[in-house]
N, C-alpha and C. Protein backbone atom coordinates (compact mmCIF):
# COMPACT_ATOMS: atom_id res chain seq x y z
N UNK A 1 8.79 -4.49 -10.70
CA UNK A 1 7.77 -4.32 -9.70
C UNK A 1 7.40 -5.66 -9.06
N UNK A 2 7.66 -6.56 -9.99
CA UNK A 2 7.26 -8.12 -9.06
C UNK A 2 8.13 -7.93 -7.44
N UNK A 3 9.28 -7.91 -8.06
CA UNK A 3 10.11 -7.98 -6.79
C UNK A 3 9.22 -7.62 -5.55
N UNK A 4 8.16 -6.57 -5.26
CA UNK A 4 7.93 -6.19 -4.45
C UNK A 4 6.43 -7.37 -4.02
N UNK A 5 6.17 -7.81 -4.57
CA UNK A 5 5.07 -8.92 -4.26
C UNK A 5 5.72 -9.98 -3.65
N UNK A 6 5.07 -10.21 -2.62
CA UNK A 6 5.72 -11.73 -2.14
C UNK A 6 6.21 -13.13 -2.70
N UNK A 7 7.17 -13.17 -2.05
CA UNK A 7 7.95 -14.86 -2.93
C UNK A 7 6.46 -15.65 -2.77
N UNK A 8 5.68 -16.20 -2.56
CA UNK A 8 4.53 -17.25 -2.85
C UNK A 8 3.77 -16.87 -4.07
N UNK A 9 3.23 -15.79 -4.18
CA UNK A 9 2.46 -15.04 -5.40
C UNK A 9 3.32 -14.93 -6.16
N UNK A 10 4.85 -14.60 -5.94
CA UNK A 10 5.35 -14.19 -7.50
C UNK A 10 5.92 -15.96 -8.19
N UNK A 11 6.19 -16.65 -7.21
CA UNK A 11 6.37 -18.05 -7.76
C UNK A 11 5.14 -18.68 -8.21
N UNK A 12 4.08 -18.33 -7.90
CA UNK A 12 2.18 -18.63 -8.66
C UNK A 12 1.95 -18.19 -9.82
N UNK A 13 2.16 -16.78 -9.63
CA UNK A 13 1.07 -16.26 -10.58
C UNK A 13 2.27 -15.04 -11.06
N UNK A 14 3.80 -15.12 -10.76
CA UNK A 14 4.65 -14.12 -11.85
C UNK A 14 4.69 -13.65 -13.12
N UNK A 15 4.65 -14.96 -13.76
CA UNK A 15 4.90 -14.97 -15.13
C UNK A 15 3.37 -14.86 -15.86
N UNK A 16 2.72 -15.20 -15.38
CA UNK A 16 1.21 -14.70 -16.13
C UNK A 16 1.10 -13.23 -15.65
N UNK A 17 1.29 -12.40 -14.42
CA UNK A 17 1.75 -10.88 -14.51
C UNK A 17 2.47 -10.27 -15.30
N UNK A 18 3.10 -11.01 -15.40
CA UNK A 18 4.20 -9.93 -16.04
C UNK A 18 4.05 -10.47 -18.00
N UNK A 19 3.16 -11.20 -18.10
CA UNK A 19 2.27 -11.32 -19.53
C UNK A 19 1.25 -10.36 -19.66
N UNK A 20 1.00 -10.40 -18.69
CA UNK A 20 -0.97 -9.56 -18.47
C UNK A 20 -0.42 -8.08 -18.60
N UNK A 21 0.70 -7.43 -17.72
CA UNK A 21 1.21 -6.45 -18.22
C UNK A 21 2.06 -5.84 -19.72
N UNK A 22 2.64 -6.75 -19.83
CA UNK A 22 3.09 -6.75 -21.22
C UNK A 22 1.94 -6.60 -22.34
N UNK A 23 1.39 -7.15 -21.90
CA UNK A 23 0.33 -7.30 -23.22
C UNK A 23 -0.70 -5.91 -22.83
N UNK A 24 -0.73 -5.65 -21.75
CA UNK A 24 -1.54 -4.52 -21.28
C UNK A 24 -0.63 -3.05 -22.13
N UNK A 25 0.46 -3.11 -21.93
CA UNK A 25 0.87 -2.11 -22.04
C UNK A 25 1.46 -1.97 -23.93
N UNK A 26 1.61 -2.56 -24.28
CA UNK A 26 1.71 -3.18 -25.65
C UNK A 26 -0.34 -2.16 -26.78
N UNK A 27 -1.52 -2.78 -26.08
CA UNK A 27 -2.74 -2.58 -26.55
C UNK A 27 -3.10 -1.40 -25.98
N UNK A 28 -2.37 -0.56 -24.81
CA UNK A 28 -2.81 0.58 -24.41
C UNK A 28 -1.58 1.72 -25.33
N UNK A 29 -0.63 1.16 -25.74
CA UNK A 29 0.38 1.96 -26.73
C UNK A 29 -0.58 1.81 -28.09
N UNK A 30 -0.77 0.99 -28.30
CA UNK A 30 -1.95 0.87 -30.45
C UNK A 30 -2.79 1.92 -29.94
N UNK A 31 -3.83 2.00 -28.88
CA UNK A 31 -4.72 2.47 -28.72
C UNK A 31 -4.81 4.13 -28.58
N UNK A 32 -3.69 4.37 -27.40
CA UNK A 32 -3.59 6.00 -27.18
C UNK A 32 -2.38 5.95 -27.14
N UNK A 33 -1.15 5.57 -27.20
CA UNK A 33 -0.44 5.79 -27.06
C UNK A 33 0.44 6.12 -25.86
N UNK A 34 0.76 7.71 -25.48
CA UNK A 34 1.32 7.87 -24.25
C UNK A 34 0.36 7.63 -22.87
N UNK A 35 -0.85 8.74 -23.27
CA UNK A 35 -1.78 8.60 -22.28
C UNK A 35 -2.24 6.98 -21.73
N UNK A 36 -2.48 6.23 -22.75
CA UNK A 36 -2.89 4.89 -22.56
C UNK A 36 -1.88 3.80 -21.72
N UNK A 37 -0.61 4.06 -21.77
CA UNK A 37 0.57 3.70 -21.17
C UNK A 37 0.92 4.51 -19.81
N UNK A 38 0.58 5.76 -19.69
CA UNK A 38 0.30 5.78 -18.68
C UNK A 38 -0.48 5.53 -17.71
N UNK A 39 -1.91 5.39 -17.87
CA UNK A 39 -2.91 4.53 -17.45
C UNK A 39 -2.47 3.40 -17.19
N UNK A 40 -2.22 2.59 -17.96
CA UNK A 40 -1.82 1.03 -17.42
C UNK A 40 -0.85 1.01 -16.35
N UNK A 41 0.48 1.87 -16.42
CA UNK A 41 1.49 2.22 -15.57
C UNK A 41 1.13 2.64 -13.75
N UNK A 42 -0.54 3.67 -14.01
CA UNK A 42 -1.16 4.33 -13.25
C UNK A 42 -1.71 3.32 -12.29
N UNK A 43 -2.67 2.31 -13.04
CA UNK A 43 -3.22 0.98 -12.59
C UNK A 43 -2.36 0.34 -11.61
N UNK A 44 -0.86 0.03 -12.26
CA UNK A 44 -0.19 -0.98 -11.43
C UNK A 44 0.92 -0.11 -10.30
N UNK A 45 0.91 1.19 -10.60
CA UNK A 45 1.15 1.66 -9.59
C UNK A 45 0.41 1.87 -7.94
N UNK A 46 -0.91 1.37 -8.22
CA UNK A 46 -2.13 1.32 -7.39
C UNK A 46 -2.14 0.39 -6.89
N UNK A 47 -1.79 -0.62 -7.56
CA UNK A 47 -2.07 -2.36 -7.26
C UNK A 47 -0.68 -2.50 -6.05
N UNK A 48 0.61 -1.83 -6.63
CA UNK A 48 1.67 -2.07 -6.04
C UNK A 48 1.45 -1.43 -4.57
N UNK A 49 0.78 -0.48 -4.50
CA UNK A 49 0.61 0.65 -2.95
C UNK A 49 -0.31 -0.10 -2.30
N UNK A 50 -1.82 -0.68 -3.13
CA UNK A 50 -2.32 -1.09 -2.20
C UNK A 50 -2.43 -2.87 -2.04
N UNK A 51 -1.57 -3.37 -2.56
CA UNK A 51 -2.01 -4.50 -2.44
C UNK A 51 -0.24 -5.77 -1.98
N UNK A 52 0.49 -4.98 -3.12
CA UNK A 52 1.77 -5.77 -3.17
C UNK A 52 2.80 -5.19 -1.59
N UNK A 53 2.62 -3.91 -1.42
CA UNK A 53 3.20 -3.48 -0.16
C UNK A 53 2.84 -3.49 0.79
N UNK A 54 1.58 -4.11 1.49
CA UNK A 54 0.90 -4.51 2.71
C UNK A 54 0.92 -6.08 2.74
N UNK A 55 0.93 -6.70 1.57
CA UNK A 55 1.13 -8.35 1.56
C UNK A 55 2.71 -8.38 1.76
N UNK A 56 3.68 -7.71 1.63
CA UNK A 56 4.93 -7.56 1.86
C UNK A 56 5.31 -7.03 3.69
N UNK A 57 4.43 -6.75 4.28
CA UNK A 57 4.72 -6.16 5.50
C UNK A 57 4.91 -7.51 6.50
N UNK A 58 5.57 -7.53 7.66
CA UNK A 58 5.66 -8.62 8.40
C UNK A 58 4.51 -8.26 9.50
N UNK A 59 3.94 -9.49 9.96
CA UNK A 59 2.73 -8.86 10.40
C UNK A 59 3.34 -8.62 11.74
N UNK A 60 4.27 -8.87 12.41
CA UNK A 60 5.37 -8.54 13.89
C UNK A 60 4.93 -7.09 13.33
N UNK A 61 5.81 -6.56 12.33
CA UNK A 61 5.91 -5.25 12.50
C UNK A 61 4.91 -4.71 12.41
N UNK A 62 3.65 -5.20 11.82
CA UNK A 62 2.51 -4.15 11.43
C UNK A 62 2.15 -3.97 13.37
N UNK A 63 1.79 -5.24 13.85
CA UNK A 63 1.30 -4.94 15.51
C UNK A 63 2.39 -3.92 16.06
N UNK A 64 3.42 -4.33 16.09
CA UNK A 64 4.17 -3.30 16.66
C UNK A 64 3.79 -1.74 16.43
N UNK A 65 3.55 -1.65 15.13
CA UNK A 65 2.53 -0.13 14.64
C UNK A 65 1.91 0.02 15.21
N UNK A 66 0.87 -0.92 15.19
CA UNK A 66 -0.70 -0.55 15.68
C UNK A 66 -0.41 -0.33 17.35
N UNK A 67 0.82 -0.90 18.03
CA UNK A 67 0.58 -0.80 19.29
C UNK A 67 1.16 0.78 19.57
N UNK A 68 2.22 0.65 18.54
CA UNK A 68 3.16 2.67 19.01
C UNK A 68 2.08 3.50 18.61
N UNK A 69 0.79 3.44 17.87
CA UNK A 69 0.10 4.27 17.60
C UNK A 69 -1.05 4.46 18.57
N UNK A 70 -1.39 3.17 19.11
CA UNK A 70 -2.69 3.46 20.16
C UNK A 70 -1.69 4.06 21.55
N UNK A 71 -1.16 3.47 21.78
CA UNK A 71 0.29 4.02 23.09
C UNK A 71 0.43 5.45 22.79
N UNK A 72 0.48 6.21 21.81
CA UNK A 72 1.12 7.01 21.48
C UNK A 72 -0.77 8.05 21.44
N UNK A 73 -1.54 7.69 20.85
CA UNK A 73 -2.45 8.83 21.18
C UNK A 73 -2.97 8.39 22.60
N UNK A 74 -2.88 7.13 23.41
CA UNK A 74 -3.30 7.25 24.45
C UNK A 74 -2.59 8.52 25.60
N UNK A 75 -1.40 8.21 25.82
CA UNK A 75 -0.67 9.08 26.41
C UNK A 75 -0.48 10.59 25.72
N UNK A 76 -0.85 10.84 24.78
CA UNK A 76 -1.12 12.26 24.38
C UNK A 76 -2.77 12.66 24.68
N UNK A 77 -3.82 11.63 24.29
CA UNK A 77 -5.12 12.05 25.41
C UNK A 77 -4.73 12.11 26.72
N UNK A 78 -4.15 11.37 27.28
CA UNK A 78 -3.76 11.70 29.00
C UNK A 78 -2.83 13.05 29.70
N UNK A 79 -2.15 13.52 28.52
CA UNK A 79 -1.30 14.68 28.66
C UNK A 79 -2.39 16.05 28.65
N UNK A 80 -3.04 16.00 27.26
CA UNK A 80 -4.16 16.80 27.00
C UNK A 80 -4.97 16.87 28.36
N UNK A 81 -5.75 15.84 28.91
CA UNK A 81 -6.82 15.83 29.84
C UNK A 81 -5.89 16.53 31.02
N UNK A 82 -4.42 16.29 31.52
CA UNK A 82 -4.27 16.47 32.43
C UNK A 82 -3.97 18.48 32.32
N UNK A 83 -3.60 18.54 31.52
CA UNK A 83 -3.22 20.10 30.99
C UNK A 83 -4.55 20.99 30.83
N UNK A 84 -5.49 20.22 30.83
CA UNK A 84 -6.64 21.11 30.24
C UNK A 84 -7.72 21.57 31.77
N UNK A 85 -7.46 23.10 31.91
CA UNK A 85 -8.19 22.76 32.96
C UNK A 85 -10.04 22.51 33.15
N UNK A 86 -10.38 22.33 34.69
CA UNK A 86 -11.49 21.84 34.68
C UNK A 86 -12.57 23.04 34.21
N UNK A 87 -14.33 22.63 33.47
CA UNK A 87 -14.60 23.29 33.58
C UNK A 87 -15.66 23.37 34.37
N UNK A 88 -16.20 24.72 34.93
CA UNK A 88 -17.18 25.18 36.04
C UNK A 88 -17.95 25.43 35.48
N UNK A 89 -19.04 24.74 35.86
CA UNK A 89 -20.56 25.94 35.66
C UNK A 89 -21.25 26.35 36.49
């Protein structure tokens, strides 16, 4: 899972991760066993979605998103407005 954290953080702070997990997952096996290992597993599956895969995004591509997405409901509000007819009162 490092792999997916950026080369600056994983050359910092790798090897104390991948201790902190070890040892995490090691005291959550004494403790509960499966459930407890899954939890820890659960944790860094969270960390990886929200933290290691958005620090991994190039920020070119994230704008490029943000621009196909405002482009993209703008011209579908403009399709809508033009399709919809007027109303009278």
């Amino acid at each position: 899972m490092l792999a997916l954290y950026p080369l600056a953080l994983r050359i910092r702070f790798g090897n104390e991760m991948a201790d902190v997990f070890r040892q995490q997952i090691r005291d959550a096996w004494q403790l509960d066993r499966f459930p407890g290992v899954a939890q820890v597993w659960s944790c860094a599956a969270e960390e990886l979605i929200l933290v290691a895969l958005p620090a991994r995004l190039n920020p070119g591509m994230l704008r490029i998103g943000a621009i196909s997405l405002i482009s993209t409901l703008a011209v579908f509000y403009f399709v809508l407005w033009g399709v919809t007819p007027p109303i009278h009162k």
